[in-house]
Protein backbone atom coordinates (compact mmCIF):
# COMPACT_ATOMS: atom_id res chain seq x y z
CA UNK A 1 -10.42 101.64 63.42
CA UNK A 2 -10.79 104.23 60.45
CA UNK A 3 -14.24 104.22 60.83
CA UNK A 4 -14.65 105.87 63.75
CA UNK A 5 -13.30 109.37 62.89
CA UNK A 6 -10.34 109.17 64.01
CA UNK A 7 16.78 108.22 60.97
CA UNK A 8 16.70 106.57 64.02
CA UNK A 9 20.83 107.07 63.76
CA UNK A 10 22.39 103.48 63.79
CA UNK A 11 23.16 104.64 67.68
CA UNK A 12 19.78 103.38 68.66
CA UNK A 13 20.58 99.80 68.02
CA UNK A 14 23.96 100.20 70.32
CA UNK A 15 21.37 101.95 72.62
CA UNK A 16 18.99 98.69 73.16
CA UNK A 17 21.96 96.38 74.06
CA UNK A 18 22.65 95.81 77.48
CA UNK A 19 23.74 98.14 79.76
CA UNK A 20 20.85 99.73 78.83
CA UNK A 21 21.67 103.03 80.69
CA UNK A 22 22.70 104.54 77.48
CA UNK A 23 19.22 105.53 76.24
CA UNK A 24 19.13 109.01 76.67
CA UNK A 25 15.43 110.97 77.92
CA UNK A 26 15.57 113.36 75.23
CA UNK A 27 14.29 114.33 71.73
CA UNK A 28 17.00 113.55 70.02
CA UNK A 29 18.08 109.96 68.83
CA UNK A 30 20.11 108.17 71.65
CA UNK A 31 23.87 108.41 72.45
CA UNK A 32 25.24 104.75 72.41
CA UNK A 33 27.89 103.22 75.39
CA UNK A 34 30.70 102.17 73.52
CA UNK A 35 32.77 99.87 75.20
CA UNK A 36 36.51 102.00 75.85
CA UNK A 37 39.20 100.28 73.73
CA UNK A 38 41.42 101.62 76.43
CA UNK A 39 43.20 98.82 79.07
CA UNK A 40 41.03 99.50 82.11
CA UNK A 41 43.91 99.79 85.38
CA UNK A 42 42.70 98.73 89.33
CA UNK A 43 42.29 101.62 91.35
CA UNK A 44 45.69 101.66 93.68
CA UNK A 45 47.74 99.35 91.00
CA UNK A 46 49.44 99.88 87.17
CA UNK A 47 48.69 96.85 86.69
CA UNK A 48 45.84 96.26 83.45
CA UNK A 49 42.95 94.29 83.57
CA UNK A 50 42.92 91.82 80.81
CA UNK A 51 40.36 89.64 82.71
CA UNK A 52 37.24 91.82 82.47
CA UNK A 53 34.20 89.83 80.70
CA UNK A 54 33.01 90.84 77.25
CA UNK A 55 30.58 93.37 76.89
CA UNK A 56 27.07 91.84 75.66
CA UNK A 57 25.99 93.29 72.53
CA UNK A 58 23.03 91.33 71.93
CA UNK A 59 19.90 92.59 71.55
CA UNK A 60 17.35 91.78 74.63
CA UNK A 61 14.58 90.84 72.14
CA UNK A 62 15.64 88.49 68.83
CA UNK A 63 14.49 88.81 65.53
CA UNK A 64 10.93 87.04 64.40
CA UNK A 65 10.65 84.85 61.89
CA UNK A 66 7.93 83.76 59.84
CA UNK A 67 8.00 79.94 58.91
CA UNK A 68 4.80 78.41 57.12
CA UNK A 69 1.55 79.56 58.85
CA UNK A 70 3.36 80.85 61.67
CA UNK A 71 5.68 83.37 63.02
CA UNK A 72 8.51 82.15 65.43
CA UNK A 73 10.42 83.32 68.26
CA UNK A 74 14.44 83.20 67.65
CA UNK A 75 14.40 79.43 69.94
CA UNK A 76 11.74 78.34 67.42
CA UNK A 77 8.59 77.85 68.92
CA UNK A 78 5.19 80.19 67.82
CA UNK A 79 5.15 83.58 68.65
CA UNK A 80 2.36 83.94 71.45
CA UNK A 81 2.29 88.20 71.67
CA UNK A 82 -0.72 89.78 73.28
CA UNK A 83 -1.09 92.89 74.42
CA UNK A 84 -3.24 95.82 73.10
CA UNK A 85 -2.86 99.28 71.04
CA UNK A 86 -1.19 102.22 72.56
CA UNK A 87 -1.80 105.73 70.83
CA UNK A 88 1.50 107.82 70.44
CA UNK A 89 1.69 111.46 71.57
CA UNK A 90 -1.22 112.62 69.39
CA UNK A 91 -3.25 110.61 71.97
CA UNK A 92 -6.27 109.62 69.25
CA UNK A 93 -6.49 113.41 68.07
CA UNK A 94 -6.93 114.22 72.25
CA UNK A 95 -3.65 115.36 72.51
CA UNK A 96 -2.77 116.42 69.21
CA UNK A 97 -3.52 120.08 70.60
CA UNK A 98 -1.02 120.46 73.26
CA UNK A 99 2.39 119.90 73.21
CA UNK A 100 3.62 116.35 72.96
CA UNK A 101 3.64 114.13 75.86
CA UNK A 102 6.46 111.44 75.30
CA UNK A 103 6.41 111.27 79.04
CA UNK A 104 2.67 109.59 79.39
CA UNK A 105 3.25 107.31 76.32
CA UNK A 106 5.93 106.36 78.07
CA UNK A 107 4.08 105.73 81.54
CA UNK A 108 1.14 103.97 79.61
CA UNK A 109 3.79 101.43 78.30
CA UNK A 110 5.59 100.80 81.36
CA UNK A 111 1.87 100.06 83.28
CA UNK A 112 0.69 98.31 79.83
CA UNK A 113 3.52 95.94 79.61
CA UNK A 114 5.33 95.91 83.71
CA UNK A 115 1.74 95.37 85.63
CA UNK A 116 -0.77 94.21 82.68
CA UNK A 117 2.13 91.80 81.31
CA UNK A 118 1.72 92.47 77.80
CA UNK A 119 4.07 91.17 75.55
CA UNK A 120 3.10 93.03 72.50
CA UNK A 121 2.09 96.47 71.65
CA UNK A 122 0.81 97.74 68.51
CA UNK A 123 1.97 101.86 68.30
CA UNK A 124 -0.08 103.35 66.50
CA UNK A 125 0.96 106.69 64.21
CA UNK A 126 -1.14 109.34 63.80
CA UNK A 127 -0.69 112.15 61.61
CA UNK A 128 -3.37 114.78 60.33
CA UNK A 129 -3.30 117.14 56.95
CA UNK A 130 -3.99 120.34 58.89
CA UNK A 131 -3.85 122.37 62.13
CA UNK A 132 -7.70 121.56 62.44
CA UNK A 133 -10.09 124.17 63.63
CA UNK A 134 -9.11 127.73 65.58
CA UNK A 135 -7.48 127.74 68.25
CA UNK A 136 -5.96 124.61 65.85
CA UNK A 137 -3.32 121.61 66.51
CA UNK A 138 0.17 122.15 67.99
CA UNK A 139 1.72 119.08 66.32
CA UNK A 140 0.09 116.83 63.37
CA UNK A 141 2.45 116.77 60.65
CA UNK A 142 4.03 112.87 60.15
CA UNK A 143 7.42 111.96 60.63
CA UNK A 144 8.68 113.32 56.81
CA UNK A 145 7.90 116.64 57.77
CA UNK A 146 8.45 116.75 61.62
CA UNK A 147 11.77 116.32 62.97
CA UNK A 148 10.37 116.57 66.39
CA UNK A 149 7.54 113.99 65.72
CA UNK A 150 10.06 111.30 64.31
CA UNK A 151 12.57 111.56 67.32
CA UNK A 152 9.30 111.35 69.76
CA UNK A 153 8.25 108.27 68.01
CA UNK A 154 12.31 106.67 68.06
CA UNK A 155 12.47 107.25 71.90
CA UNK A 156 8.93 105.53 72.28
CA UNK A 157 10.11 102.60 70.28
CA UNK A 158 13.20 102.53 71.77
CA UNK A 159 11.20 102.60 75.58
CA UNK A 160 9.59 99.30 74.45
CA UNK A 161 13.03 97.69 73.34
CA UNK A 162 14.60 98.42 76.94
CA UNK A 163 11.13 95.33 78.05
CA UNK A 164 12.85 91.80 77.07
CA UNK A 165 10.72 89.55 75.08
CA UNK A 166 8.05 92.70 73.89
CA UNK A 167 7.62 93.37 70.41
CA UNK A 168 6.16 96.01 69.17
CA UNK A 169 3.97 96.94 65.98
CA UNK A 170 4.43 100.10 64.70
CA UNK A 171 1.50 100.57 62.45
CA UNK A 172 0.74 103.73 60.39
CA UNK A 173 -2.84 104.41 61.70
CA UNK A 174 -4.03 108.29 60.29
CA UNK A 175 -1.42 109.25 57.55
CA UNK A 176 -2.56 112.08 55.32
CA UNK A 177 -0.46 110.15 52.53
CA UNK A 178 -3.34 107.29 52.65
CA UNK A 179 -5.45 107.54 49.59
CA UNK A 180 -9.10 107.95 49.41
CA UNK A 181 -9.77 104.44 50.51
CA UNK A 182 -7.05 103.76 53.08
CA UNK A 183 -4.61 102.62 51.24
CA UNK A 184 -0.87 102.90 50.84
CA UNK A 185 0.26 105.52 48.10
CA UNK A 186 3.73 106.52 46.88
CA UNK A 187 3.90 109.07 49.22
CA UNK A 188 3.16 106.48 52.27
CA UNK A 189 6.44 104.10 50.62
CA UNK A 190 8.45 107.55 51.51
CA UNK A 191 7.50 107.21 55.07
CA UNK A 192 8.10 104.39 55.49
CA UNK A 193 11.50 104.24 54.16
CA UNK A 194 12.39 106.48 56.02
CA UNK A 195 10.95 104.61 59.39
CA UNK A 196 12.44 101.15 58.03
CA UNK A 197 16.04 102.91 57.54
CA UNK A 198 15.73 104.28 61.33
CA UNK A 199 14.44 100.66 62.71
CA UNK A 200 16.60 98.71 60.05
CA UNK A 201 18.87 97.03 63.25
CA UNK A 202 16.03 96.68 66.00
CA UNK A 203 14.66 92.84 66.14
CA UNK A 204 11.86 93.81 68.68
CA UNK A 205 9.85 95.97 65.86
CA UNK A 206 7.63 94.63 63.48
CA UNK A 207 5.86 97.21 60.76
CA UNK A 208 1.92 97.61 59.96
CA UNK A 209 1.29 99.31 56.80
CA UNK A 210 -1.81 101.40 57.33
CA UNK A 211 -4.79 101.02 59.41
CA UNK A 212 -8.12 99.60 57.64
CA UNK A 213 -8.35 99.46 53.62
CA UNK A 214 -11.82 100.57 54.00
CA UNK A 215 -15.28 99.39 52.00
CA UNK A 216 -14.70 97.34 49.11
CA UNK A 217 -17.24 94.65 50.75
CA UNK A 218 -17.51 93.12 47.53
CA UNK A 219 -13.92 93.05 46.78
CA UNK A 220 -13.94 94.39 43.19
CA UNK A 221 -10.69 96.47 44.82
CA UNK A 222 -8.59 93.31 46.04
CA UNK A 223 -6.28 93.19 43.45
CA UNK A 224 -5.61 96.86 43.66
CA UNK A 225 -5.19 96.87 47.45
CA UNK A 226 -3.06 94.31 46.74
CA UNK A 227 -0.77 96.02 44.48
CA UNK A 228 -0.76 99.18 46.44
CA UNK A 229 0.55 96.72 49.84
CA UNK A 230 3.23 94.69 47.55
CA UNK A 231 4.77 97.79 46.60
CA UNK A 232 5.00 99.26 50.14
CA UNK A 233 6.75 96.02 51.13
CA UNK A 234 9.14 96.54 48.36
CA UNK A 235 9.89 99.83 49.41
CA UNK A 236 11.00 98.76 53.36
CA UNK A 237 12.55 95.72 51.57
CA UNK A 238 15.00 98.32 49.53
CA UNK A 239 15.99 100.07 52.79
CA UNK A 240 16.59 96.81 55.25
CA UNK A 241 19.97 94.78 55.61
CA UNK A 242 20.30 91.52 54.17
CA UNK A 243 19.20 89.24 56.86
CA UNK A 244 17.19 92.01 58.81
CA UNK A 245 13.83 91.27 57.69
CA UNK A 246 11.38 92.66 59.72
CA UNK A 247 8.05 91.56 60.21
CA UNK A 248 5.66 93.50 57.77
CA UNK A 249 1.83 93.06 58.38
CA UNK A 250 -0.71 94.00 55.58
CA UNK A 251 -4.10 94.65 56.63
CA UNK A 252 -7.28 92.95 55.23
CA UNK A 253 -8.37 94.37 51.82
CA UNK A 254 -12.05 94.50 52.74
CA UNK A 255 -14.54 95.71 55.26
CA UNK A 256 -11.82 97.92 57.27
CA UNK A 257 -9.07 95.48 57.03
CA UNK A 258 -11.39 92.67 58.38
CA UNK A 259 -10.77 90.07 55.40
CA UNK A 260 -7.77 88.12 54.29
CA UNK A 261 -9.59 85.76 51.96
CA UNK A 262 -7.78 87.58 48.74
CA UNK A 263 -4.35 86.52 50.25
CA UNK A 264 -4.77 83.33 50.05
CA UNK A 265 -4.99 82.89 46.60
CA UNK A 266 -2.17 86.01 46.29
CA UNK A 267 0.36 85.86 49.46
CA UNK A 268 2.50 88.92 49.26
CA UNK A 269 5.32 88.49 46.28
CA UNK A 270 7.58 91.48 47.23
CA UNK A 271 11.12 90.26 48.85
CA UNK A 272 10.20 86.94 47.84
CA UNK A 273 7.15 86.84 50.11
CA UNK A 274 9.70 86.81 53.39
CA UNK A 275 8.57 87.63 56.24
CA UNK A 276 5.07 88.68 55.92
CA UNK A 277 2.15 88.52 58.20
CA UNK A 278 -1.07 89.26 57.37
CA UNK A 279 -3.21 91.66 60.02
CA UNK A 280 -7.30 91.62 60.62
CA UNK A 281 -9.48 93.83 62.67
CA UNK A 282 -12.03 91.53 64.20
CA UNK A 283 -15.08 93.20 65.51
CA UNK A 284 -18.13 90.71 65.04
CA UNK A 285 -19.61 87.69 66.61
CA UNK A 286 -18.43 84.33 66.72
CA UNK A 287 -20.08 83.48 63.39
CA UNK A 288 -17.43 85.21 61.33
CA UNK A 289 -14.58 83.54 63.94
CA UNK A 290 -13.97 80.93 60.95
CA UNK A 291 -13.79 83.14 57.87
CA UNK A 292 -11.69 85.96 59.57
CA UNK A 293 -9.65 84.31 61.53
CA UNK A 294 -9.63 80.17 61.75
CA UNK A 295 -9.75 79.90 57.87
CA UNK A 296 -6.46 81.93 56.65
CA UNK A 297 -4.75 80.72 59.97
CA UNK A 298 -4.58 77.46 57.98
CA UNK A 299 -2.22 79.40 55.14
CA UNK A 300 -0.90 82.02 56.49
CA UNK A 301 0.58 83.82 59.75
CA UNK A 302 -2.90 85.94 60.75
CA UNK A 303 -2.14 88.96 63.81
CA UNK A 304 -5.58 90.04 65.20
CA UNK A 305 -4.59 93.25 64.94
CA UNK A 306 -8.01 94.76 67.08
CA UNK A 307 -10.43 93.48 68.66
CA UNK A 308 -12.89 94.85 71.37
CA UNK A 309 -16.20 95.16 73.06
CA UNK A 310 -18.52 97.31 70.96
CA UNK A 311 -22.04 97.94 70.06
CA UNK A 312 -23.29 100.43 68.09
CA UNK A 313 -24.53 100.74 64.55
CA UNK A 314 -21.30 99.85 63.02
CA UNK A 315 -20.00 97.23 64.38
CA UNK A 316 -21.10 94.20 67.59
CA UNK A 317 -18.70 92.80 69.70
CA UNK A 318 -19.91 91.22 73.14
CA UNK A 319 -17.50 91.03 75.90
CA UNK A 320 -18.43 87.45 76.01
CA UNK A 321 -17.27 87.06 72.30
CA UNK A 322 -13.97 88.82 73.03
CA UNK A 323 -12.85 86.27 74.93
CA UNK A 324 -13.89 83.47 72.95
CA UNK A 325 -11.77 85.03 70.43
CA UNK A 326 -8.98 85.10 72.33
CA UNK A 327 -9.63 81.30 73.21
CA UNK A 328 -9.56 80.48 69.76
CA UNK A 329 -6.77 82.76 68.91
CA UNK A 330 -4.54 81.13 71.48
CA UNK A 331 -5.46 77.89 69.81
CA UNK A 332 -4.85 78.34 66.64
CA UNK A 333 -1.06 80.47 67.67
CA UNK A 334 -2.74 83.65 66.84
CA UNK A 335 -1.38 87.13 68.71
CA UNK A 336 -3.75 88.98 69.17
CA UNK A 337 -3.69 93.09 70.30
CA UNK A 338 -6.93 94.18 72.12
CA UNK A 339 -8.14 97.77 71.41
CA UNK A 340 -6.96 100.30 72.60
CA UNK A 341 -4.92 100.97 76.16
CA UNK A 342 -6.85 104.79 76.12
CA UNK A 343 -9.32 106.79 78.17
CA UNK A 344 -10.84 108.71 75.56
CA UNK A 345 -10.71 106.33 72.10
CA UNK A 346 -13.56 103.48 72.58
CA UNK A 347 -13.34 100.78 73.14
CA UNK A 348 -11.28 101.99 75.80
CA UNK A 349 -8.99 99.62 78.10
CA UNK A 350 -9.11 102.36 80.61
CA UNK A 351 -11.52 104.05 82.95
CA UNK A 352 -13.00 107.01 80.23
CA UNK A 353 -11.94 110.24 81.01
CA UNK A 354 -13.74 111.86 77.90
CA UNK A 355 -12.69 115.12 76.26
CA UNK A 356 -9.26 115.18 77.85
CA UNK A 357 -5.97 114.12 77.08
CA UNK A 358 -5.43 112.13 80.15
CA UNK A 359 -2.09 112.94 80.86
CA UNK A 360 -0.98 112.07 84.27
CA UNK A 361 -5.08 110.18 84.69
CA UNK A 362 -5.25 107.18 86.72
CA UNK A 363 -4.95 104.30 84.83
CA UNK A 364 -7.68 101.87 86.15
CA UNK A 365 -8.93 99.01 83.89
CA UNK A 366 -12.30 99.78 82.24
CA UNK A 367 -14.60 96.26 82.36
CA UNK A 368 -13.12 95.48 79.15
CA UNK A 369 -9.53 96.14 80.87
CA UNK A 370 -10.20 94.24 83.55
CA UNK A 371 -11.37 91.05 80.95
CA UNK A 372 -8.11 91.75 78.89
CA UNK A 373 -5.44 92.73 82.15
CA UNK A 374 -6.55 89.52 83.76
CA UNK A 375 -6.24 87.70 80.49
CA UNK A 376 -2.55 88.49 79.88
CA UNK A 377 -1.78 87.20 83.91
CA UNK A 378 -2.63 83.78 82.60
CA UNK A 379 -0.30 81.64 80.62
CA UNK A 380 0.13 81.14 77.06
């Protein structure tokens, strides 16, 4: 949360079909497997094979669809993704001063998703306005002004589309095109046209708009939070196919992204209002369960979009209430996204390893890992 400091070439979607061999370990967007239009001949005959079966195009994850108060899975029944946060190669400003590590984002997904069993991830972006302090950043610029950056991010998106039935949220987190407040600015529509454009044929991906809208406690800003959200909806709405929807979350519009009570009254208009879901960052007792979470549930699709154990002067968050949350949130057909699967970004899922960037660090459940890793091995 804020408050703590802190084109993918049409190829890709040939690339996330089965075989999935065909996603390439490099920088560069991947090189699809296109079937041969050749006749394929039997070793030792001439004879053709006109027998072979058809090659399987479809995606391993379908698209998600939002119907009433809930989102659905393509066979129709409520979405039920949990999982956590996963930083990308900037590594919550850890890593952002060495070169990138796609490799260990990569590793953290596999062991986030293959032994924790998450079936949702929430990526979060994060891009800074300057080098930083001497000796300085080695990469910080977003994905409009590094080339390198973007392709990182496409291959890490494109790792969690090779894991059937995982979706993933890719959620601007630090953007310096955020204005004062948090918000979405013109600027921040650029970005993410050009993110929806790369990701306009991948069902697995869902977007998150920015991170917390921050303040505003009294909500004398709602309407222009609002406003500033619609319009970024309408931008990935110009870029997507007809019939290619994508999930698009906006956050809370008060006390860093906590409340959805303006929604409501004012559901998202832009692209009709299709396809929206509507994202809060839960970390409080169990006497603000109702108004965060229970309460819009009733109206609209609600993603706990963080939650986690936490203390401090901020914010308190028991372990204890964690789970309850997650009680209620399976209830209710809530997903929910603990935060974050770090060793250095509290509340971390993972044993700390402060002041490092942890690549190639055991990754051993914290207490709070151990209360989420041993949530996500029971059914839903």
């Amino acid at each position: 949360m804020s408050r703590r400091g802190l084109a993918l070439a049409p190829a890709l979607a040939l690339a996330l079909v089965a075989p999935l061999s065909a996603v390439a370990a490099c920088h560069d967007a991947p090189v699809p497997v296109v079937p041969s239009t050749e006749m394929t001949v039997r070793p030792g005959t001439t004879t053709p094979v006109t027998d072979l079966p058809p090659v399987d195009t479809r995606p391993l994850t379908g698209w998600l669809k939002v119907q009433g108060p809930r989102i659905m899975t393509p066979d129709g029944k409520p979405f039920h993704g949990r999982g956590a946060n996963l930083q990308d190669t900037r590594g919550c400003d850890a890593c952002s001063w060495e070169p990138p590590h796609v490799d260990e984002v990569l590793r953290r997904i596999d062991t986030l998703v293959d032994d924790w069993h998450a079936t949702f991830v929430r990526l979060l972006l994060e891009s800074y306005p300057d080098r930083g302090p001497t000796p300085g950043r080695v990469h910080y610029k977003n994905v409009l002004e590094d080339d390198d950056y973007f392709h990182d991010v496409m291959r890490i998106i494109g790792h969690v589309g090779k894991k059937r039935g995982v979706y993933v949220l890719v959620s601007l987190w630090h953007d310096p095109t955020f204005g004062p407040l948090g918000w979405p600015t013109e600027r921040t529509r650029t970005v993410w046209k050009k993110l929806a454009r790369a990701l306009r044929d991948m069902p697995f991906v869902m977007f998150g708009l920015v991170n917390e809208p921050e303040k505003n406690e009294g909500g004398l800003l709602d309407g222009e939070v609002w406003t500033a959200m619609n319009e970024t909806v309408a931008a990935i709405r110009s870029v997507e196919e007809a019939g290619k929807n994508h999930i698009v979350t906006v956050q809370g519009t008060r006390e860093w992204g906590r409340v959805l009570d303006y929604y409501l009254a004012h559901p998202i208009t832009a692209g009709g209002g299709a396809n929206i879901a509507y994202e809060t960052h839960v970390y409080n007792r169990p006497d603000r369960f109702d108004e965060l979470v229970t309460r819009p549930s009733r109206k609209l699709p609600v993603i706990i979009g963080e939650m986690g154990v936490i203390n401090d002067k901020n914010a308190t968050m028991l372990a204890e209430d964690c789970e309850g949350l997650m009680d209620l949130a399976e209830k209710l057909d809530v997903p929910w996204l603990a935060y974050t699967f770090h060793t250095n970004c509290p509340p971390n899922l993972l044993v700390e390893h402060a002041g490092t960037c942890g690549v190639g660090a055991p990754l051993q459940p914290s207490p709070w890992g151990r209360l989420v890793r041993e949530r996500l091995a029971r059914p839903w």
